[in-house]
Protein backbone atom coordinates (compact mmCIF):
# COMPACT_ATOMS: atom_id res chain seq x y z
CA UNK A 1 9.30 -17.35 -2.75
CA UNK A 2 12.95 -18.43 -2.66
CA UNK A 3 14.73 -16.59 -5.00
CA UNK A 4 17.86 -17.53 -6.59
CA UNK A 5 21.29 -16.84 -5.16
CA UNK A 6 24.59 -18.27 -4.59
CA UNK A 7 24.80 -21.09 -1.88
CA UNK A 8 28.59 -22.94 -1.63
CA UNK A 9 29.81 -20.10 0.06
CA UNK A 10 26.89 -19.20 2.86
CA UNK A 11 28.30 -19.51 6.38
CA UNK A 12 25.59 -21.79 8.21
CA UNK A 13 27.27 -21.61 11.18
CA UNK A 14 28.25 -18.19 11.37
CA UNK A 15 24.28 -16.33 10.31
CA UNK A 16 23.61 -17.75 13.60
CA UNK A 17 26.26 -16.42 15.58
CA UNK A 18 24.61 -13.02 16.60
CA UNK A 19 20.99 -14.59 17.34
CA UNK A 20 19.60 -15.89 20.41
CA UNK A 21 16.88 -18.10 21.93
CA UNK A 22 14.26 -18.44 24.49
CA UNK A 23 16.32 -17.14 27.85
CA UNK A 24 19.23 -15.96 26.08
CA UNK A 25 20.05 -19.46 24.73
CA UNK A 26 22.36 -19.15 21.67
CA UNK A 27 21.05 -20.86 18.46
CA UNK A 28 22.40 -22.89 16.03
CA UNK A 29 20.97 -24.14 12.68
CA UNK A 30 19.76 -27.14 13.82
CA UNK A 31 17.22 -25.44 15.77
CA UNK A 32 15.06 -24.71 13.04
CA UNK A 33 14.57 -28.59 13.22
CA UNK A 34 11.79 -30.54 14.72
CA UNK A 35 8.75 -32.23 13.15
CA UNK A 36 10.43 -34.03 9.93
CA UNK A 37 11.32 -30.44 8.50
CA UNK A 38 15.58 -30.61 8.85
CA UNK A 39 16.86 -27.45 8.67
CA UNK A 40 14.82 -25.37 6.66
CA UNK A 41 18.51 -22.90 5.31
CA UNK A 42 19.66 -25.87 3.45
CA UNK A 43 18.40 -25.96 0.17
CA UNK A 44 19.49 -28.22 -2.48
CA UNK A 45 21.92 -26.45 -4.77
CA UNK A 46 23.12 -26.86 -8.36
CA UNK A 47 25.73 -25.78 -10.54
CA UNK A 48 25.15 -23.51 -13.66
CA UNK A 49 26.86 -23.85 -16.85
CA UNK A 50 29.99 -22.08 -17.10
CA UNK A 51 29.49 -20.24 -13.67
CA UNK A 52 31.28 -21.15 -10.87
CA UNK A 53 30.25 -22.17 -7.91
CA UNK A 54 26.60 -23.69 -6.69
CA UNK A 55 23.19 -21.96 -7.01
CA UNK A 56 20.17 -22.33 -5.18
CA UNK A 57 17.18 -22.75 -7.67
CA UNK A 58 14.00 -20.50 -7.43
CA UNK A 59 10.88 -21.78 -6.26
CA UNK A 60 7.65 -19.98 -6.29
CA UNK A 61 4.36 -20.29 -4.97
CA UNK A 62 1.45 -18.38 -6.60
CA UNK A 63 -1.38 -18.30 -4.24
CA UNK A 64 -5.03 -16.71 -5.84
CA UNK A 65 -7.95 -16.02 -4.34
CA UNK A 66 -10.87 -16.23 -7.07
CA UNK A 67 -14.42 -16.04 -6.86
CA UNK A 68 -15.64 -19.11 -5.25
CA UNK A 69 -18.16 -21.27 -7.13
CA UNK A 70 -22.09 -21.10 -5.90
CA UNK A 71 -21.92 -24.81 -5.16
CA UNK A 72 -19.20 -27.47 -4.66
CA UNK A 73 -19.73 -29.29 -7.54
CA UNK A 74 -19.50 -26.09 -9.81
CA UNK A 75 -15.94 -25.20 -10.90
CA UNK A 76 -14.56 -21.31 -10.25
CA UNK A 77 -15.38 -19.46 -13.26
CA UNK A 78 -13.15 -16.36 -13.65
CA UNK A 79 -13.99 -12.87 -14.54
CA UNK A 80 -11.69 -11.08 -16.92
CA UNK A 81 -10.41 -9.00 -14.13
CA UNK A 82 -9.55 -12.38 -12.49
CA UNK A 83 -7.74 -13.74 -15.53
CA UNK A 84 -6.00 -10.72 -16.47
CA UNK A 85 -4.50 -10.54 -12.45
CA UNK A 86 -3.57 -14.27 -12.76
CA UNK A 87 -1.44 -13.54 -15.42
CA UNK A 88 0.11 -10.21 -14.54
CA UNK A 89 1.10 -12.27 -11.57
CA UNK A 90 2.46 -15.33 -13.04
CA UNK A 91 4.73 -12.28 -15.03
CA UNK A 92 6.65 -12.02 -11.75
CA UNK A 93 6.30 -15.37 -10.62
CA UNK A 94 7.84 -16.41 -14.25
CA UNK A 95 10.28 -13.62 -13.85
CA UNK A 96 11.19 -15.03 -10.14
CA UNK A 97 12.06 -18.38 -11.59
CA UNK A 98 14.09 -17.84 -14.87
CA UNK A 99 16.22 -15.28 -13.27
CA UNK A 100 19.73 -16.72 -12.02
CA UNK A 101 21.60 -14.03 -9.86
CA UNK A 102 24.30 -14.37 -7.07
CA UNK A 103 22.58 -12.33 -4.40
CA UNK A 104 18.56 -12.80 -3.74
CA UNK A 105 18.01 -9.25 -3.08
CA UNK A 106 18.45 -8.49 -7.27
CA UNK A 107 16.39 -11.14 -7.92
CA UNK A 108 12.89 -11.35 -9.38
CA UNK A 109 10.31 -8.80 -8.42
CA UNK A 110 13.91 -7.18 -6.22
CA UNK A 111 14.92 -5.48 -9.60
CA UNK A 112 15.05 -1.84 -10.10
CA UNK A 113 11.96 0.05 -10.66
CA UNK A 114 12.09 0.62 -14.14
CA UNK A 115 12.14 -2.96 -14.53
CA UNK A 116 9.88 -4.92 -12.08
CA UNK A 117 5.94 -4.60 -13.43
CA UNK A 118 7.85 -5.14 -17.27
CA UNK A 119 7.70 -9.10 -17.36
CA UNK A 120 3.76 -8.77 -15.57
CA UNK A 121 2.63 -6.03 -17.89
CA UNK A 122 3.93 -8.28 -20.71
CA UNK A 123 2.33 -11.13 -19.46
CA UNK A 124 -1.29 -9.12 -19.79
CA UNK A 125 -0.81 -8.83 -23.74
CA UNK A 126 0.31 -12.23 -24.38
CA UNK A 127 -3.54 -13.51 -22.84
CA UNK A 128 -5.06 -11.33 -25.22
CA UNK A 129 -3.35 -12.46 -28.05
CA UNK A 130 -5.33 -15.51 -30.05
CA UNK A 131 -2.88 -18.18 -30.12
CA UNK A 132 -2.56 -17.81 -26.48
CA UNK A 133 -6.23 -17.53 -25.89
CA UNK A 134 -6.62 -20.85 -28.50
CA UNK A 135 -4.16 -22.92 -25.49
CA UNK A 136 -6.03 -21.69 -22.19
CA UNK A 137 -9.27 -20.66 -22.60
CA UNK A 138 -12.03 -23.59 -23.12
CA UNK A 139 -15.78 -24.80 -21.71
CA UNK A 140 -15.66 -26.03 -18.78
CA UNK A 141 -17.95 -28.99 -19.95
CA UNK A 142 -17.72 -29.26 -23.89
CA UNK A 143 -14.02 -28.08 -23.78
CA UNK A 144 -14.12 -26.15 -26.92
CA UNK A 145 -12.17 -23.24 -27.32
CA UNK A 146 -13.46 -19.63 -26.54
CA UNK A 147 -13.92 -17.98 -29.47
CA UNK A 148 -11.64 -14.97 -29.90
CA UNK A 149 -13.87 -12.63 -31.58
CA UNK A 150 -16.11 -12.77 -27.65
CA UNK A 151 -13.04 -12.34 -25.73
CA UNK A 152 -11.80 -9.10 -28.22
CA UNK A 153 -14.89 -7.50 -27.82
CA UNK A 154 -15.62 -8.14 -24.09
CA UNK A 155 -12.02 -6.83 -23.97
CA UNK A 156 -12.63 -4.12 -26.00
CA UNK A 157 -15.37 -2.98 -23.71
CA UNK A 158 -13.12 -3.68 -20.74
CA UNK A 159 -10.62 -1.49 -22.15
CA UNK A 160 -13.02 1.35 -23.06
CA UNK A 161 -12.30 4.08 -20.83
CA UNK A 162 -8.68 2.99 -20.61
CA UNK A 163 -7.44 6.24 -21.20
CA UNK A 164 -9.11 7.73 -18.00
CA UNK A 165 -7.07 5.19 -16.25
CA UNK A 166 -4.04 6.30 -18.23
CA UNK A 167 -4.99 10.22 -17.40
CA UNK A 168 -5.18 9.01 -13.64
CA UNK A 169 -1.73 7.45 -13.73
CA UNK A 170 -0.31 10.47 -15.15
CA UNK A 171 -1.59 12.78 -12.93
CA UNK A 172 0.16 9.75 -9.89
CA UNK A 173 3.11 10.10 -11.92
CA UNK A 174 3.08 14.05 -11.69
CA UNK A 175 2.53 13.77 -7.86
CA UNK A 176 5.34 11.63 -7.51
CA UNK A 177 7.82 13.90 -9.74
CA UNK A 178 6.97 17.01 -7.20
CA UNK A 179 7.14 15.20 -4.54
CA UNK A 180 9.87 12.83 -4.45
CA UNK A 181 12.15 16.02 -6.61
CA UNK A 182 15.42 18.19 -4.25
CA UNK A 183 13.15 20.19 -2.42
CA UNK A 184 11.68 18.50 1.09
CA UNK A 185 7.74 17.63 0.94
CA UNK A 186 6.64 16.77 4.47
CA UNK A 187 3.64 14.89 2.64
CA UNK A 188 5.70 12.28 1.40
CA UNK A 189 6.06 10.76 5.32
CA UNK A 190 2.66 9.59 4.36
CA UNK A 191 3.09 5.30 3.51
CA UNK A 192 1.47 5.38 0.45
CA UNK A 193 3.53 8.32 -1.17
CA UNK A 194 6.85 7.29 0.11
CA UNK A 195 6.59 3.44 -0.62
CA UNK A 196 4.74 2.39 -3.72
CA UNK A 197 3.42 6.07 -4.32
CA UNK A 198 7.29 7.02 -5.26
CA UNK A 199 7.36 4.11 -7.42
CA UNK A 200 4.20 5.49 -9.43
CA UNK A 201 5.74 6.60 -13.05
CA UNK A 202 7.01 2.97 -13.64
CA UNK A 203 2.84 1.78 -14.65
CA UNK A 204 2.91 4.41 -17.56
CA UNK A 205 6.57 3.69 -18.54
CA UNK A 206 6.73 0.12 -18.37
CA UNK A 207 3.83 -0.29 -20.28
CA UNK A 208 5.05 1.74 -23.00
CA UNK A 209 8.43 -0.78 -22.99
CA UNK A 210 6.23 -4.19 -22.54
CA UNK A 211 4.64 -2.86 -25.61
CA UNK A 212 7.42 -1.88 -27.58
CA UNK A 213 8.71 -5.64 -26.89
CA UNK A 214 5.65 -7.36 -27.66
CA UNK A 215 5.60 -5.51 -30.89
CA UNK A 216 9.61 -6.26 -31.57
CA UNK A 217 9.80 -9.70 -30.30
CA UNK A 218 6.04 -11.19 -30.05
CA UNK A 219 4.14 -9.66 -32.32
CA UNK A 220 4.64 -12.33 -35.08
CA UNK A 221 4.05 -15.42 -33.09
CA UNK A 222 3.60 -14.83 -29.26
CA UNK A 223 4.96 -18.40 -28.47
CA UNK A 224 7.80 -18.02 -30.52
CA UNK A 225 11.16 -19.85 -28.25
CA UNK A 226 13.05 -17.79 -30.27
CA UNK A 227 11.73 -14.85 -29.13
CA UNK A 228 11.15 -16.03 -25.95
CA UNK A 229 14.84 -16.56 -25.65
CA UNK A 230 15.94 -13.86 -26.64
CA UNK A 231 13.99 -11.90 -23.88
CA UNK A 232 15.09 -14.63 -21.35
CA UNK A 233 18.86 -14.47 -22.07
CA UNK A 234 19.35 -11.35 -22.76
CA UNK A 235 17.23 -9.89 -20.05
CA UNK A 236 15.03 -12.14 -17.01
CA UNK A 237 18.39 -13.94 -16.40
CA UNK A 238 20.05 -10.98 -14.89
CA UNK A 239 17.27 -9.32 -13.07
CA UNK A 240 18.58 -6.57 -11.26
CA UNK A 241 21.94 -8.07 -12.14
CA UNK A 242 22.66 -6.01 -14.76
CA UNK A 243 21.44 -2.12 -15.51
CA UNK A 244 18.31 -2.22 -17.19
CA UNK A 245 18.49 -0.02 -19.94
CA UNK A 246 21.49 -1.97 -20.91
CA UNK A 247 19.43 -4.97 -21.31
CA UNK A 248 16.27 -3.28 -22.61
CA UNK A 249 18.77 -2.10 -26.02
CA UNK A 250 20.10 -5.32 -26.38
CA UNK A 251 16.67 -7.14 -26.36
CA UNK A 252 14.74 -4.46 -28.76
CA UNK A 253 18.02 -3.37 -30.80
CA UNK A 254 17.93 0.05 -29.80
CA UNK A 255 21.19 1.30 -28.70
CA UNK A 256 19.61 5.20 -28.37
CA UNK A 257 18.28 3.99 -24.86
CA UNK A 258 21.13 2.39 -23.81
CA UNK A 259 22.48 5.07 -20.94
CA UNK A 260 18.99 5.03 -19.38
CA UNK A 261 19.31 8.80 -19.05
CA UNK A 262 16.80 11.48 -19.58
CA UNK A 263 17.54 11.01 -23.82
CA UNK A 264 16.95 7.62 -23.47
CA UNK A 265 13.79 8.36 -21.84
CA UNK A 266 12.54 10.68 -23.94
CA UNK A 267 13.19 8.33 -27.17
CA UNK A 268 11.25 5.67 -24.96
CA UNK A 269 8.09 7.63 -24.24
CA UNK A 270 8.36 8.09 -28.12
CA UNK A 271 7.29 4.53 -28.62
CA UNK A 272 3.37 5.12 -27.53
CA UNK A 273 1.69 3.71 -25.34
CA UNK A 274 -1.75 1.68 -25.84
């Protein structure tokens, strides 16, 4: 991924000036040459309407790993755990691309916590909404669309013992609160409670907000631009940018969650979650 930041004032010369080479040899950017590649830290840059300056565009590559077909002439059919991943990946990868920030490291899936499983946990209603299912989902030799009514109630059946998985994310989100609270835990040296372990109250949360938006914004016509702009401008664009729950009022019109504080919390977990 290359994320978006600011380029016409980068220093070329200068992010070289501490490394070194083979033997002690000191680099330069021209080194990163060779083999018909140029200099792989100049990217092409652009300007942005009414911003100064130059900006590096985003590019992303989304690389999957399906099931592979039986035989090569058979195409790779996708469970619904397959489909479902695709799409809460393309979340961030869409996230990654529409975002236009400054510095790369508040950009994309480098946003706060609160914010950075919202666009992919969004992304996993919109494929399970019929207007979106009408556009992707067809026969892979007739081409006609998948009728909804089979995809709701495989889903449904999917989605049956959902709330054990919520249950199980709650209890995560408990270990994290005692954990990661004032009082020093020796535990949390362990990798998977200090990295994405700390991290785990944001599933439960963010679901509750990507809902709360779909029903706001979505819920009437999930390919709405309108709507889609109004999620875009007021809120991908600035990633980690700008705070969160700032962005979050603006885009569902509720200015009671606007400080992002324990109120605004509370009158967030109010919404529900599915």
């Amino acid at each position: 991924m290359r994320c978006s930041r600011r380029v016409d004032k980068d220093d070329e010369s200068g992010d070289f000036t501490h490394g070194r080479g083979e033997y002690g040899r000191t680099l330069s950017p021209s080194d990163l040459g060779g083999e018909g590649f140029g200099n792989l830290l100049e990217a092409p840059a652009f300007t942005q309407h009414e911003r100064p300056g130059r900006y590096q565009l985003p590019v992303v590559v989304l690389m999957c790993d399906f099931t592979r077909p039986n035989s090569t002439n058979s195409p790779c059919l996708m469970s619904w755990h397959e489909v479902k991943t695709l799409f809460h990946e393309m979340g961030h990868a869409i996230h990654s691309m529409i975002v236009r920030t400054s510095y790369h490291n508040v950009s994309g899936t480098r946003s706060t916590t609160d914010f950075v499983k919202l666009p992919s946990i969004l992304m996993e209603h919109f494929v399970q909404s019929p207007q979106v299912v009408s556009i992707v989902a067809r026969h892979h030799k007739t081409g006609a669309n998948l009728a909804f009514e089979h995809l709701d109630s495989h889903s449904q059946a999917f989605n049956s013992l959902k709330g054990l998985d919520t249950y199980r994310q709650i209890l995560l989100a408990l270990v994290k609160h005692l954990y990661h609270a004032e009082e020093t835990h020796p535990q949390v040296r362990l990798g998977p409670l200090f990295a994405y372990g700390s991290t785990y109250y944001t599933y439960l949360s963010e679901r509750v907000i990507a809902s709360k938006i779909r029903d706001e914004l979505f819920a009437p016509n999930p390919l709405s631009m309108q709507a889609g702009g109004v999620f875009k401008f007021k809120c991908l664009k600035y990633c980690g940018g700008n705070d969160f729950w700032q962005m979050l009022a603006d885009v569902v019109e509720a200015e009671n969650v606007r400080d992002g504080d324990s109120k605004s919390m509370d009158e967030a977990g109010k919404w529900g979650i599915e």
